[in-house]
PDB file of N, CA and C in Angstrom:
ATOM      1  N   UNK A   1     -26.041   1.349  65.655  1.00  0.00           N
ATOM      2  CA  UNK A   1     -27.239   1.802  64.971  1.00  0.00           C
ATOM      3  C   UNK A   1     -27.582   0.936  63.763  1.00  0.00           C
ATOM      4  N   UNK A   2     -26.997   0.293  62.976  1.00  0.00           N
ATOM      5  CA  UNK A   2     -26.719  -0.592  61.940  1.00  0.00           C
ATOM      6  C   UNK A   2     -26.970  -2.068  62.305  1.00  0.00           C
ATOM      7  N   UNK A   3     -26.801  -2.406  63.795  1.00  0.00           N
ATOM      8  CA  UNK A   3     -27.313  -3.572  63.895  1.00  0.00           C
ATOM      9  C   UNK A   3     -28.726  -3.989  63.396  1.00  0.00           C
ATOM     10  N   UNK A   4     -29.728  -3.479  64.006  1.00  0.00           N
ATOM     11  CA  UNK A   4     -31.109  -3.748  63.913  1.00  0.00           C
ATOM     12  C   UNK A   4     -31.709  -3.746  62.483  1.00  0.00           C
ATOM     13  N   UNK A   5     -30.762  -2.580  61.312  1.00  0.00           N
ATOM     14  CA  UNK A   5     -31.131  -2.673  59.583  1.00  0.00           C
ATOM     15  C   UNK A   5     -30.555  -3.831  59.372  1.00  0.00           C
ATOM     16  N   UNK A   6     -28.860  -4.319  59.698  1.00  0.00           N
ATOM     17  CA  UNK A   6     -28.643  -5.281  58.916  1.00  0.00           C
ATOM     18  C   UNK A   6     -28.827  -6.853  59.785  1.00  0.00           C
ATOM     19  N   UNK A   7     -29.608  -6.951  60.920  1.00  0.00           N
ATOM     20  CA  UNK A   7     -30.038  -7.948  61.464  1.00  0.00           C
ATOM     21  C   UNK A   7     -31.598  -8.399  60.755  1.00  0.00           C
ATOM     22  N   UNK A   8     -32.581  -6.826  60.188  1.00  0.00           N
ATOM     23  CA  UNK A   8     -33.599  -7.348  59.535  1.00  0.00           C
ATOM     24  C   UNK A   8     -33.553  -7.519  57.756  1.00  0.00           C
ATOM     25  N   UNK A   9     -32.125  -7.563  57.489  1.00  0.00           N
ATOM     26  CA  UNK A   9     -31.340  -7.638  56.184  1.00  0.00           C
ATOM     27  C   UNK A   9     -31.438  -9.044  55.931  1.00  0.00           C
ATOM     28  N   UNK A  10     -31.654 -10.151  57.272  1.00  0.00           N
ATOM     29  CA  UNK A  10     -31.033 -11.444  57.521  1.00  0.00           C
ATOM     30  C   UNK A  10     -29.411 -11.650  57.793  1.00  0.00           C
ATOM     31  N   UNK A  11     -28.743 -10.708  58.275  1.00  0.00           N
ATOM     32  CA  UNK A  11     -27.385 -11.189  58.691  1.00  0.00           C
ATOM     33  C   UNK A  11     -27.137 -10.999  59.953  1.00  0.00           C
ATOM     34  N   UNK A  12     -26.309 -12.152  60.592  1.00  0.00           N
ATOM     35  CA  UNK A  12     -26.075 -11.679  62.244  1.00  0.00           C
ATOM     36  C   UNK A  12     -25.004 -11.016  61.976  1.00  0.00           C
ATOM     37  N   UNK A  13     -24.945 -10.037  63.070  1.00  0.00           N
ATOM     38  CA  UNK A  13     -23.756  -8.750  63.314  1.00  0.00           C
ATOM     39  C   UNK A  13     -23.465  -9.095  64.778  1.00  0.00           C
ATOM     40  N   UNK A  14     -22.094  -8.511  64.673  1.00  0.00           N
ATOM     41  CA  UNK A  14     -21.516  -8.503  66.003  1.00  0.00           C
ATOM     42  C   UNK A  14     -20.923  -7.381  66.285  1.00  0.00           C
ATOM     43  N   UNK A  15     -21.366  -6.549  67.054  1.00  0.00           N
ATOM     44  CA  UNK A  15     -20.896  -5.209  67.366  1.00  0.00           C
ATOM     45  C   UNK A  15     -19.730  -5.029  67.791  1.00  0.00           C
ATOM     46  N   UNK A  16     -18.642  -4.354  68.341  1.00  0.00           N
ATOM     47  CA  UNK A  16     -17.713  -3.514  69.345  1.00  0.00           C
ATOM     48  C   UNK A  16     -17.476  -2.275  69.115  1.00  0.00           C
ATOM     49  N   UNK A  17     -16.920  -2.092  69.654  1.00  0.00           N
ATOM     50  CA  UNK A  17     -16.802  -0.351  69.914  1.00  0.00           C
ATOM     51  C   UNK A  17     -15.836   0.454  69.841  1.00  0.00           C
ATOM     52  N   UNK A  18     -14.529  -0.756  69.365  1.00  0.00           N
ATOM     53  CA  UNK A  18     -13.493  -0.319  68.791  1.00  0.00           C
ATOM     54  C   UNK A  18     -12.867  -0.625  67.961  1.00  0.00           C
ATOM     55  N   UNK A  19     -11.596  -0.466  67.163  1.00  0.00           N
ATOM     56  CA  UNK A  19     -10.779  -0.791  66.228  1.00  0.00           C
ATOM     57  C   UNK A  19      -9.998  -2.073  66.711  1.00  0.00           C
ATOM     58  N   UNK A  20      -9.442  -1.670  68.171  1.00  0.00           N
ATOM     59  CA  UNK A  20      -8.574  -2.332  69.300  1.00  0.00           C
ATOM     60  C   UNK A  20      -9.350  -3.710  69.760  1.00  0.00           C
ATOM     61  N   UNK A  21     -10.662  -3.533  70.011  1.00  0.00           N
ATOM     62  CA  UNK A  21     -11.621  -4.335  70.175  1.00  0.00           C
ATOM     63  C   UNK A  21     -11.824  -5.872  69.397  1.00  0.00           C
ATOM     64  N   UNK A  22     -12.156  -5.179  67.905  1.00  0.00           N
ATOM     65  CA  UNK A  22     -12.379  -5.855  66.655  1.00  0.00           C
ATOM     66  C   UNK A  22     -10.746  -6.853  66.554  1.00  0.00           C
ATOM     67  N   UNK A  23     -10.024  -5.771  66.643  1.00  0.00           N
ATOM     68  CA  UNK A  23      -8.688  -6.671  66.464  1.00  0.00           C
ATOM     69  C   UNK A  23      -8.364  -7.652  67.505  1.00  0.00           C
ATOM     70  N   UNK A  24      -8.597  -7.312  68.494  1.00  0.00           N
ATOM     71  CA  UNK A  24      -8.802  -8.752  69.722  1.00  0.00           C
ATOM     72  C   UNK A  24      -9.190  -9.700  69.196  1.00  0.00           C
ATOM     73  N   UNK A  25     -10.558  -9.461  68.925  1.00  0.00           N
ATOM     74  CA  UNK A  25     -11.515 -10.330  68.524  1.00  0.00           C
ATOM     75  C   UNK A  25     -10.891 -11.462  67.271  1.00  0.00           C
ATOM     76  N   UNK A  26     -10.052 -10.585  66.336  1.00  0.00           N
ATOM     77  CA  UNK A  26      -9.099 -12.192  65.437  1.00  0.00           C
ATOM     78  C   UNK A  26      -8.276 -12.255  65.891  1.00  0.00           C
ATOM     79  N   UNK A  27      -7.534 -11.985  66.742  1.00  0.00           N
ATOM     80  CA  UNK A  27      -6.253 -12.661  67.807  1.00  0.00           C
ATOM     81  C   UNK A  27      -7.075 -13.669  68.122  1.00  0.00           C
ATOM     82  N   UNK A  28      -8.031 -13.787  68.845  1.00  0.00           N
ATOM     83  CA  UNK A  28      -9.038 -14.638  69.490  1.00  0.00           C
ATOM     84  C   UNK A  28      -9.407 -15.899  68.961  1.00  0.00           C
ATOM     85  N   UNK A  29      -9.203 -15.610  67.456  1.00  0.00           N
ATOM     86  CA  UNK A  29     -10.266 -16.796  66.387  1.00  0.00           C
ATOM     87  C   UNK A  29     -11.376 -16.289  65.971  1.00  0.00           C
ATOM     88  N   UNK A  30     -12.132 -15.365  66.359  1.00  0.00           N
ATOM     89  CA  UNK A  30     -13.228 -15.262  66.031  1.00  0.00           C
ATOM     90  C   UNK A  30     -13.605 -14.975  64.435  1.00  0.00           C
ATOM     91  N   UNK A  31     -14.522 -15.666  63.935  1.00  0.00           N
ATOM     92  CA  UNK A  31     -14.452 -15.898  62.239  1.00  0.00           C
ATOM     93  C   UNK A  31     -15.962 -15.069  62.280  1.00  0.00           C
ATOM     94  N   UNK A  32     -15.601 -14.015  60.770  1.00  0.00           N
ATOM     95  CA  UNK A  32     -16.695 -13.566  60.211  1.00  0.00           C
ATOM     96  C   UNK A  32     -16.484 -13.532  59.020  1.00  0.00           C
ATOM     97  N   UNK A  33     -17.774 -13.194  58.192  1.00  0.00           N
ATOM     98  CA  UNK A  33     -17.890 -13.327  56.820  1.00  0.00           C
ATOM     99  C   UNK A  33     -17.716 -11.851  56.166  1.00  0.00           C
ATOM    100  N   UNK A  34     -17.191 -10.831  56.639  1.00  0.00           N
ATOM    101  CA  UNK A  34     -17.562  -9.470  56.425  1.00  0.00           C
ATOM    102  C   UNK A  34     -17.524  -8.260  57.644  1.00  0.00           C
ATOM    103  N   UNK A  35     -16.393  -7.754  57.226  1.00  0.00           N
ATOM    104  CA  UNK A  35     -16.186  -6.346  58.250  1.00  0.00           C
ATOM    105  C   UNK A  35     -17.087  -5.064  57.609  1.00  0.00           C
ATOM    106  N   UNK A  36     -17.703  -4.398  58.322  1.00  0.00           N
ATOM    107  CA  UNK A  36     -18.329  -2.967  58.441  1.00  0.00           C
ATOM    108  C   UNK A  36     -17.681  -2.279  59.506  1.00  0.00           C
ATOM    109  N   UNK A  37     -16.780  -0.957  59.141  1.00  0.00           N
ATOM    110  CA  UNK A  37     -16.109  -0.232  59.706  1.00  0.00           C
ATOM    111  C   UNK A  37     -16.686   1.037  59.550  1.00  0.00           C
ATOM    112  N   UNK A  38     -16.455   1.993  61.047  1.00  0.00           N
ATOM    113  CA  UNK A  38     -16.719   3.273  60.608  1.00  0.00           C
ATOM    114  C   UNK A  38     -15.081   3.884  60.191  1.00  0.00           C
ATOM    115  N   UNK A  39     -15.014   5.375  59.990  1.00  0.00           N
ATOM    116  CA  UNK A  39     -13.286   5.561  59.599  1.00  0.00           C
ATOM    117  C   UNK A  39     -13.387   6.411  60.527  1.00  0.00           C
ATOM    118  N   UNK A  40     -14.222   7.386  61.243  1.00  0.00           N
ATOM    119  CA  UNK A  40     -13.856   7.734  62.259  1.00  0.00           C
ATOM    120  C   UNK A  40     -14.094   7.231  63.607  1.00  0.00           C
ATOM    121  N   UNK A  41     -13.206   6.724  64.305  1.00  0.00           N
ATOM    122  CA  UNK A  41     -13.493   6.140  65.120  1.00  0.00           C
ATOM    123  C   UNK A  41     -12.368   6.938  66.158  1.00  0.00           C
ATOM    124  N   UNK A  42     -12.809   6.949  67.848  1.00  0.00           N
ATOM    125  CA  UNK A  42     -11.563   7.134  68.640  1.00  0.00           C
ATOM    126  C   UNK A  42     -10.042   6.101  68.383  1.00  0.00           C
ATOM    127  N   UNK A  43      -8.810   6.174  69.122  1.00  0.00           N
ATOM    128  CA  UNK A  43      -7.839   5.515  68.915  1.00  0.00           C
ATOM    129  C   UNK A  43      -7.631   5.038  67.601  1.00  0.00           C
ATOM    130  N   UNK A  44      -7.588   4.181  67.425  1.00  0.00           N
ATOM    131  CA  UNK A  44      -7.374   3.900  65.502  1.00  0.00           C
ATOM    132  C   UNK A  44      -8.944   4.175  64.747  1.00  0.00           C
ATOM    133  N   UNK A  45      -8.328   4.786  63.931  1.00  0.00           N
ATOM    134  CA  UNK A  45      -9.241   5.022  63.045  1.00  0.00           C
ATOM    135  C   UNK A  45      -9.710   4.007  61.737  1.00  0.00           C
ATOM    136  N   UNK A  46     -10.460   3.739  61.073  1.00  0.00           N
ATOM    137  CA  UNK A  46     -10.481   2.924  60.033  1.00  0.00           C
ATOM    138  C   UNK A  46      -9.915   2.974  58.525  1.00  0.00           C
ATOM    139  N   UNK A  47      -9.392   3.806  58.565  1.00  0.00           N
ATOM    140  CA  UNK A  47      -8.527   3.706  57.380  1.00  0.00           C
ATOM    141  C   UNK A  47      -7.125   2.502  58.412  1.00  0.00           C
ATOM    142  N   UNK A  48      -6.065   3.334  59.449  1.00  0.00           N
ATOM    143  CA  UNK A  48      -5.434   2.272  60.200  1.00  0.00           C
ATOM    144  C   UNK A  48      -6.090   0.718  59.800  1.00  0.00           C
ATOM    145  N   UNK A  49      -7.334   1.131  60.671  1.00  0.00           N
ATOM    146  CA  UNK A  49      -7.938  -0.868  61.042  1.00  0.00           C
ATOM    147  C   UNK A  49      -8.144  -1.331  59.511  1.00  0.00           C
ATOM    148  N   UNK A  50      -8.216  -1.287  59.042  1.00  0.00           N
ATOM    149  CA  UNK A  50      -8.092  -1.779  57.427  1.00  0.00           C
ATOM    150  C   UNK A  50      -6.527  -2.263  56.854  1.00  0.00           C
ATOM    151  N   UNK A  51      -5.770  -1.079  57.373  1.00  0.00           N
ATOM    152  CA  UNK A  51      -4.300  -2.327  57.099  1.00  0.00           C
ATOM    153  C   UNK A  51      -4.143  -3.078  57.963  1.00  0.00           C
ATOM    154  N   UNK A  52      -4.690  -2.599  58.851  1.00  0.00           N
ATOM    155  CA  UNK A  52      -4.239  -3.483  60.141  1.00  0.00           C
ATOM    156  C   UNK A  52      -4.430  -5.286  59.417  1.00  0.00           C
ATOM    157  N   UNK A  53      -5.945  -4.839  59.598  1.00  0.00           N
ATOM    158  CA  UNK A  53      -6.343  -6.490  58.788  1.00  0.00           C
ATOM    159  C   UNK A  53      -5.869  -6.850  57.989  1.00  0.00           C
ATOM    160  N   UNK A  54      -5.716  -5.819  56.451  1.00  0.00           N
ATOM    161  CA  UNK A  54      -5.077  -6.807  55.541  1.00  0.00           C
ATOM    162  C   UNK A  54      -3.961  -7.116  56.081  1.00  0.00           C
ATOM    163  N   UNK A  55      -2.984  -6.713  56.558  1.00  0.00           N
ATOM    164  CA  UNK A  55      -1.553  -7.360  56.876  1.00  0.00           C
ATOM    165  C   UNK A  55      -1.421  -8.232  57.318  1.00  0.00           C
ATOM    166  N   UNK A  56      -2.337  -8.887  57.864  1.00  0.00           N
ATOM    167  CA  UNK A  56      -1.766 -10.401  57.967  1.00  0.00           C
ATOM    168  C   UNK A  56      -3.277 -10.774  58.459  1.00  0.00           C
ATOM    169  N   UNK A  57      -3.071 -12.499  58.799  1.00  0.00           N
ATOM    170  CA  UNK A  57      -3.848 -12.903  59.820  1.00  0.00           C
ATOM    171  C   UNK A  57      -5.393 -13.356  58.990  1.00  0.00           C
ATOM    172  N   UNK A  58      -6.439 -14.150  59.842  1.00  0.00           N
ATOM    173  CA  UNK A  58      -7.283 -14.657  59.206  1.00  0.00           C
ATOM    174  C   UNK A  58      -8.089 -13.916  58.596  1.00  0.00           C
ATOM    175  N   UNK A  59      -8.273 -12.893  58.835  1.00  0.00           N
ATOM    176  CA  UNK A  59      -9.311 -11.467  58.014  1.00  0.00           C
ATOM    177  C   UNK A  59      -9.149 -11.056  56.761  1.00  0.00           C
ATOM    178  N   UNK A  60      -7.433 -11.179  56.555  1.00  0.00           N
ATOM    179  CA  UNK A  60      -6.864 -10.491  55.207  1.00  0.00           C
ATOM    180  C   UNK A  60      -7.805 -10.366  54.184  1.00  0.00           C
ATOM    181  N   UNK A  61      -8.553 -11.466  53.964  1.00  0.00           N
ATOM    182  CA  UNK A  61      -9.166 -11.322  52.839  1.00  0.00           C
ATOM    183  C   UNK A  61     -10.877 -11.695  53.021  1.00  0.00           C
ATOM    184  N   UNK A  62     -11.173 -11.074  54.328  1.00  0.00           N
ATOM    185  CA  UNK A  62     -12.199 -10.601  53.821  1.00  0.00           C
ATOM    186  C   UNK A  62     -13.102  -9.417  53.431  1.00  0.00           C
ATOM    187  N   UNK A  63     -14.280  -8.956  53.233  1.00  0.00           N
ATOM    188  CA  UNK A  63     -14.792  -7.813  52.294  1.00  0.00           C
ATOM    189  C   UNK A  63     -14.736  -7.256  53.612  1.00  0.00           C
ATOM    190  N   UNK A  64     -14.520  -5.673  53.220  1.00  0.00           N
ATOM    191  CA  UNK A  64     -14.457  -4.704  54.348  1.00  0.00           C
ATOM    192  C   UNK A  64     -15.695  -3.429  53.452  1.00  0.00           C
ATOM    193  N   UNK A  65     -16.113  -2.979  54.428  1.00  0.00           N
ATOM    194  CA  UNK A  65     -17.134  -1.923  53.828  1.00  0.00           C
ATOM    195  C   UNK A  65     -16.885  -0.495  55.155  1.00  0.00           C
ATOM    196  N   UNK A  66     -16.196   0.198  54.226  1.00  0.00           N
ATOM    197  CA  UNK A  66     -16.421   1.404  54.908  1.00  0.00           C
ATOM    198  C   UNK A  66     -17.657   2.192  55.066  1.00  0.00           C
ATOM    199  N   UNK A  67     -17.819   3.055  56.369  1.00  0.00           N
ATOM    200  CA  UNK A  67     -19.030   3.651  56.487  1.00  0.00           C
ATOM    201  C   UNK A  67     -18.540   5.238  56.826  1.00  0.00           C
ATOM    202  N   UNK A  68     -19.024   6.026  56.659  1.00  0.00           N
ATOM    203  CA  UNK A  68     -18.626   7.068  56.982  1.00  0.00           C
ATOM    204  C   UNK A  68     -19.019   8.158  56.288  1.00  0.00           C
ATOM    205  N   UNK A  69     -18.891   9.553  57.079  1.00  0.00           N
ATOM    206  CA  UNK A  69     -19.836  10.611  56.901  1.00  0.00           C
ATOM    207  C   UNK A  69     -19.042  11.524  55.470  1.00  0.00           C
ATOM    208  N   UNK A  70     -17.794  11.178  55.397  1.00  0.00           N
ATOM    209  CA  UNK A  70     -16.784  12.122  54.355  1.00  0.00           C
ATOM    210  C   UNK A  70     -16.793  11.135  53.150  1.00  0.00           C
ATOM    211  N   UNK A  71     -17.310  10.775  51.934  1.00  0.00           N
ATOM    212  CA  UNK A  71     -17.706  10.403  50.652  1.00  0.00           C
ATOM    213  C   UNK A  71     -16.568  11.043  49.554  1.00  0.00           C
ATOM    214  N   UNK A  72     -16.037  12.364  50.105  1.00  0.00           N
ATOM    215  CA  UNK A  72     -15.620  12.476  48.705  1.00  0.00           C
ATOM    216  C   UNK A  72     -14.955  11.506  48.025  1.00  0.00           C
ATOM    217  N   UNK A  73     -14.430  11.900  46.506  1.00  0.00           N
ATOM    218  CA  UNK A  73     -13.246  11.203  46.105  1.00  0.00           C
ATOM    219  C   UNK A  73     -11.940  10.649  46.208  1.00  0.00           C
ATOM    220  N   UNK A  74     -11.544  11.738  47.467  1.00  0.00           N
ATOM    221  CA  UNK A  74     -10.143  11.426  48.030  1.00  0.00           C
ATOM    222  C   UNK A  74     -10.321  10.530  48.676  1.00  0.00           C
ATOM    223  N   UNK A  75     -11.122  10.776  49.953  1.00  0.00           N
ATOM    224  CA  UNK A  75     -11.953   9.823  50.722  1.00  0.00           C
ATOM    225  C   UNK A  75     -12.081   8.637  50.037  1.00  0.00           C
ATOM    226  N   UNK A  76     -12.365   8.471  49.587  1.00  0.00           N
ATOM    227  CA  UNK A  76     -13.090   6.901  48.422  1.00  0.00           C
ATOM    228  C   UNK A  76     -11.399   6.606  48.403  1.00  0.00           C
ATOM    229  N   UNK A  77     -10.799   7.526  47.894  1.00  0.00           N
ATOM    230  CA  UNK A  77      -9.304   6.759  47.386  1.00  0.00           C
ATOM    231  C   UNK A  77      -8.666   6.104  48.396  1.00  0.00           C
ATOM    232  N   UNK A  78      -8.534   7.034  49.529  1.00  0.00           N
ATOM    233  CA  UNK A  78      -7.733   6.444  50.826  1.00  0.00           C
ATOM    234  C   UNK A  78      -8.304   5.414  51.239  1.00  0.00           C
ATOM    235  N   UNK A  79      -9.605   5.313  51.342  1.00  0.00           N
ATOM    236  CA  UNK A  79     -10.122   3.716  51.610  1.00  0.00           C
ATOM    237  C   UNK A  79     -10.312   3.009  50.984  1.00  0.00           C
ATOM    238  N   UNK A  80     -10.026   2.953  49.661  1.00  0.00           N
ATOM    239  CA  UNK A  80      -9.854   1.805  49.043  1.00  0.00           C
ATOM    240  C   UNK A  80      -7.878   1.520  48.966  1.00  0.00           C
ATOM    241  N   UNK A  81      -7.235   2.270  49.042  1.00  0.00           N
ATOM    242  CA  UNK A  81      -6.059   2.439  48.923  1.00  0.00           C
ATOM    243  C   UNK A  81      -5.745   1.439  50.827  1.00  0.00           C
ATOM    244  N   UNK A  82      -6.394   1.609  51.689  1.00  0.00           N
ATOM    245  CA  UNK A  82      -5.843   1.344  53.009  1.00  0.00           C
ATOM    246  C   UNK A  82      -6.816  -0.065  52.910  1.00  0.00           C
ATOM    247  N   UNK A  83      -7.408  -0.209  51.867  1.00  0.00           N
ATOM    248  CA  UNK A  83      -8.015  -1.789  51.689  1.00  0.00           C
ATOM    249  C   UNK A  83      -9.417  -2.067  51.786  1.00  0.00           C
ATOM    250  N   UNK A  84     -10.198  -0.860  51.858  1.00  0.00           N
ATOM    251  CA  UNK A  84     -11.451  -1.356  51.791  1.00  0.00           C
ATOM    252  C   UNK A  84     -12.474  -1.743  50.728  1.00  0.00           C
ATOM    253  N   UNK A  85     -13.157  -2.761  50.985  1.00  0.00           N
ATOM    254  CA  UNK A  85     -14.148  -2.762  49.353  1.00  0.00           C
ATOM    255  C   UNK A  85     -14.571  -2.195  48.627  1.00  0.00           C
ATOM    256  N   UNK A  86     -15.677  -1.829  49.911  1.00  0.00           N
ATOM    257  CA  UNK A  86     -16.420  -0.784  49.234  1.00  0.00           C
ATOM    258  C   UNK A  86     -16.414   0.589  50.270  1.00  0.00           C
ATOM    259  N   UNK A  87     -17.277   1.502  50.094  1.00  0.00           N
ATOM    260  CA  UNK A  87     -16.911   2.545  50.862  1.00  0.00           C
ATOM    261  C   UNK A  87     -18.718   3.292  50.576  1.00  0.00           C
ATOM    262  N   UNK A  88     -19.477   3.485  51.335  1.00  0.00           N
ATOM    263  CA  UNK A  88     -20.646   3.268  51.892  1.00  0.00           C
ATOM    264  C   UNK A  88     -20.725   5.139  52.356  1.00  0.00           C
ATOM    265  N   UNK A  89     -21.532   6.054  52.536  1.00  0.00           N
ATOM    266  CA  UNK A  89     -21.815   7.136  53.258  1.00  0.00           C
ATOM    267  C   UNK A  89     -23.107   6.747  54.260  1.00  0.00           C
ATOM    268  N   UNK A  90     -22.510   7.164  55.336  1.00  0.00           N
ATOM    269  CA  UNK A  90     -23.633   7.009  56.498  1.00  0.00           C
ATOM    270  C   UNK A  90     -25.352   6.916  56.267  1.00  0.00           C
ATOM    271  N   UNK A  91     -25.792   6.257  56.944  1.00  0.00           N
ATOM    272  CA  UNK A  91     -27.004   6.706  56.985  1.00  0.00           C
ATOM    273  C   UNK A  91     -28.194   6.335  55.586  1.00  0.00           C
ATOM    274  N   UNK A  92     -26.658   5.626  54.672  1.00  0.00           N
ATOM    275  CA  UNK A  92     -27.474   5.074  53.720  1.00  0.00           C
ATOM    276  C   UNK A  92     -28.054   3.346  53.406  1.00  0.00           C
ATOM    277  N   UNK A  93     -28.373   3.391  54.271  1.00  0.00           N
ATOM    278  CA  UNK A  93     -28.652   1.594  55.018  1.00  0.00           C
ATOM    279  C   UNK A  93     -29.202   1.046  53.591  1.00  0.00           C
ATOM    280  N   UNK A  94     -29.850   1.425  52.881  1.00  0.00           N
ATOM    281  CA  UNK A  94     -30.011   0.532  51.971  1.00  0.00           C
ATOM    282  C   UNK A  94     -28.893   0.285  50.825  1.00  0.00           C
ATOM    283  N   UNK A  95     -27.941   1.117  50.399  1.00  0.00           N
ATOM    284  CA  UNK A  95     -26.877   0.976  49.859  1.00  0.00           C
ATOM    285  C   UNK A  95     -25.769   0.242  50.268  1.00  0.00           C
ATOM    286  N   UNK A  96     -26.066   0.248  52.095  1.00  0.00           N
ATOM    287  CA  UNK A  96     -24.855  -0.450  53.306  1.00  0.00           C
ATOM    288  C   UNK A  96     -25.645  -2.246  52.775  1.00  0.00           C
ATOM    289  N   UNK A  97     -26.883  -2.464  52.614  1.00  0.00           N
ATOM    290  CA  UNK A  97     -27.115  -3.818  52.451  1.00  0.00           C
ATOM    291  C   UNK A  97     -26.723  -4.340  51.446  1.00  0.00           C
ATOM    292  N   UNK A  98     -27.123  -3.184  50.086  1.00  0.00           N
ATOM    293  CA  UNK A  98     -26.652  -3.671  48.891  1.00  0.00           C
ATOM    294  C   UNK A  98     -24.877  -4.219  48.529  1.00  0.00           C
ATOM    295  N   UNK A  99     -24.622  -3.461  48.820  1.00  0.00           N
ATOM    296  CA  UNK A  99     -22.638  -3.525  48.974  1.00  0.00           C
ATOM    297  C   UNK A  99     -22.486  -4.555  49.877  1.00  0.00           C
ATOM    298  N   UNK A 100     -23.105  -4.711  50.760  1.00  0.00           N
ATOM    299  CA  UNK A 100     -22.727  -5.989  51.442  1.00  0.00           C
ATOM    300  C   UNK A 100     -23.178  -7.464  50.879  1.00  0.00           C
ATOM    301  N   UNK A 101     -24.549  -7.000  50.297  1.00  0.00           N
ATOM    302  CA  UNK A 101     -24.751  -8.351  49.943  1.00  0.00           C
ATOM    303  C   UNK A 101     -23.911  -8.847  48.253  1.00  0.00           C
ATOM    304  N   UNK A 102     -23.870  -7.355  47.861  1.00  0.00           N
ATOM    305  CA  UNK A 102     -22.821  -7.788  46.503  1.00  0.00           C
ATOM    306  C   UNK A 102     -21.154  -8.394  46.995  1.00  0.00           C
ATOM    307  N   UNK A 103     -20.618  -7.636  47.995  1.00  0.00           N
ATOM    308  CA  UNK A 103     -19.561  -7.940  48.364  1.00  0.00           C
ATOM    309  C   UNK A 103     -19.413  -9.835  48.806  1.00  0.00           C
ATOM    310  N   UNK A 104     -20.553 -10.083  50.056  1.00  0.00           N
ATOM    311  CA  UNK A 104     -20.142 -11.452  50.100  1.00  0.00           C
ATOM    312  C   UNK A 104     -20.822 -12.351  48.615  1.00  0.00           C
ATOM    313  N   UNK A 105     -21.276 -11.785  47.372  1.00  0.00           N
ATOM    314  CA  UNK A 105     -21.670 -12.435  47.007  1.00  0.00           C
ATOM    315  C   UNK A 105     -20.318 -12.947  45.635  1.00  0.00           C
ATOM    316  N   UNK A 106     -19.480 -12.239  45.386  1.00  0.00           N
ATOM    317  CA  UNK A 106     -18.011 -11.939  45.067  1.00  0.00           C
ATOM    318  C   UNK A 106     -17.017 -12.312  45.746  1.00  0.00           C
ATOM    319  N   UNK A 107     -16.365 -13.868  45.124  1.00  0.00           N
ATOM    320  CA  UNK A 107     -14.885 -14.478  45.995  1.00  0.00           C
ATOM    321  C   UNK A 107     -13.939 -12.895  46.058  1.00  0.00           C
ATOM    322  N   UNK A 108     -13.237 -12.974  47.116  1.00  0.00           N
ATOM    323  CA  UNK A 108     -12.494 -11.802  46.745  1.00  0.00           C
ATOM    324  C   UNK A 108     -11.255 -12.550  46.857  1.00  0.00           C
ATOM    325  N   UNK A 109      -9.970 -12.157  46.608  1.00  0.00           N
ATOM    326  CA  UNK A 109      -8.715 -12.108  46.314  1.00  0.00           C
ATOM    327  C   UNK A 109      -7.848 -12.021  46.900  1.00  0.00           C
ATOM    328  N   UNK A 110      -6.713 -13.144  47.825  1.00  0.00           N
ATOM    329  CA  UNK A 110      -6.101 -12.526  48.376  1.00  0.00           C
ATOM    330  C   UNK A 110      -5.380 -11.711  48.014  1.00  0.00           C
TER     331      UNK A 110
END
């Protein structure tokens, strides 16, 4: 659903449909500038796919932006705690551009 806002944002996106998926995808090589995760997802969830990445491998360090329908504070903690940048509530596409475009616009750290 996010493709088509952040494709007329000016950024190409590359979809999948899973956690398992995405993680193929850097076994593979495949290089991006920026992960957008949902946290609920079937099989791994995105809090998981967030260590997953940082723990090793070519992704470690890049910006991750959580999306997701649960905002609270705890919420916010666990995903930033399991590694994510920023942490985004659904449906708010213009805040999902802003955080993204602040995020790649910020070296981040390994």
């Amino acid at each position: 659903l996010l493709q088509p806002a952040l494709g007329a944002a000016g950024y190409q996106v590359r979809a999948v449909a899973s956690a398992e998926k995405a993680l193929r995808l850097r076994d593979a090589g495949a290089r991006f500038d920026a992960i957008v995760s949902d946290i609920e997802m079937p099989g791994m969830d995105g809090l998981d796919f967030a260590r997953a990445v940082r723990a090793s491998g070519p992704w470690a360090a890049l910006p991750m932006i959580a999306l997701t329908a649960h905002a609270d504070p705890e919420d916010i903690d666990a995903g930033r705690d399991a590694g994510f940048t920023d942490y985004v509530a659904k449906f708010q596409r213009e805040t999902l551009v802003a955080s993204l475009r602040d995020c790649l616009a910020e070296p981040i750290a390994a």
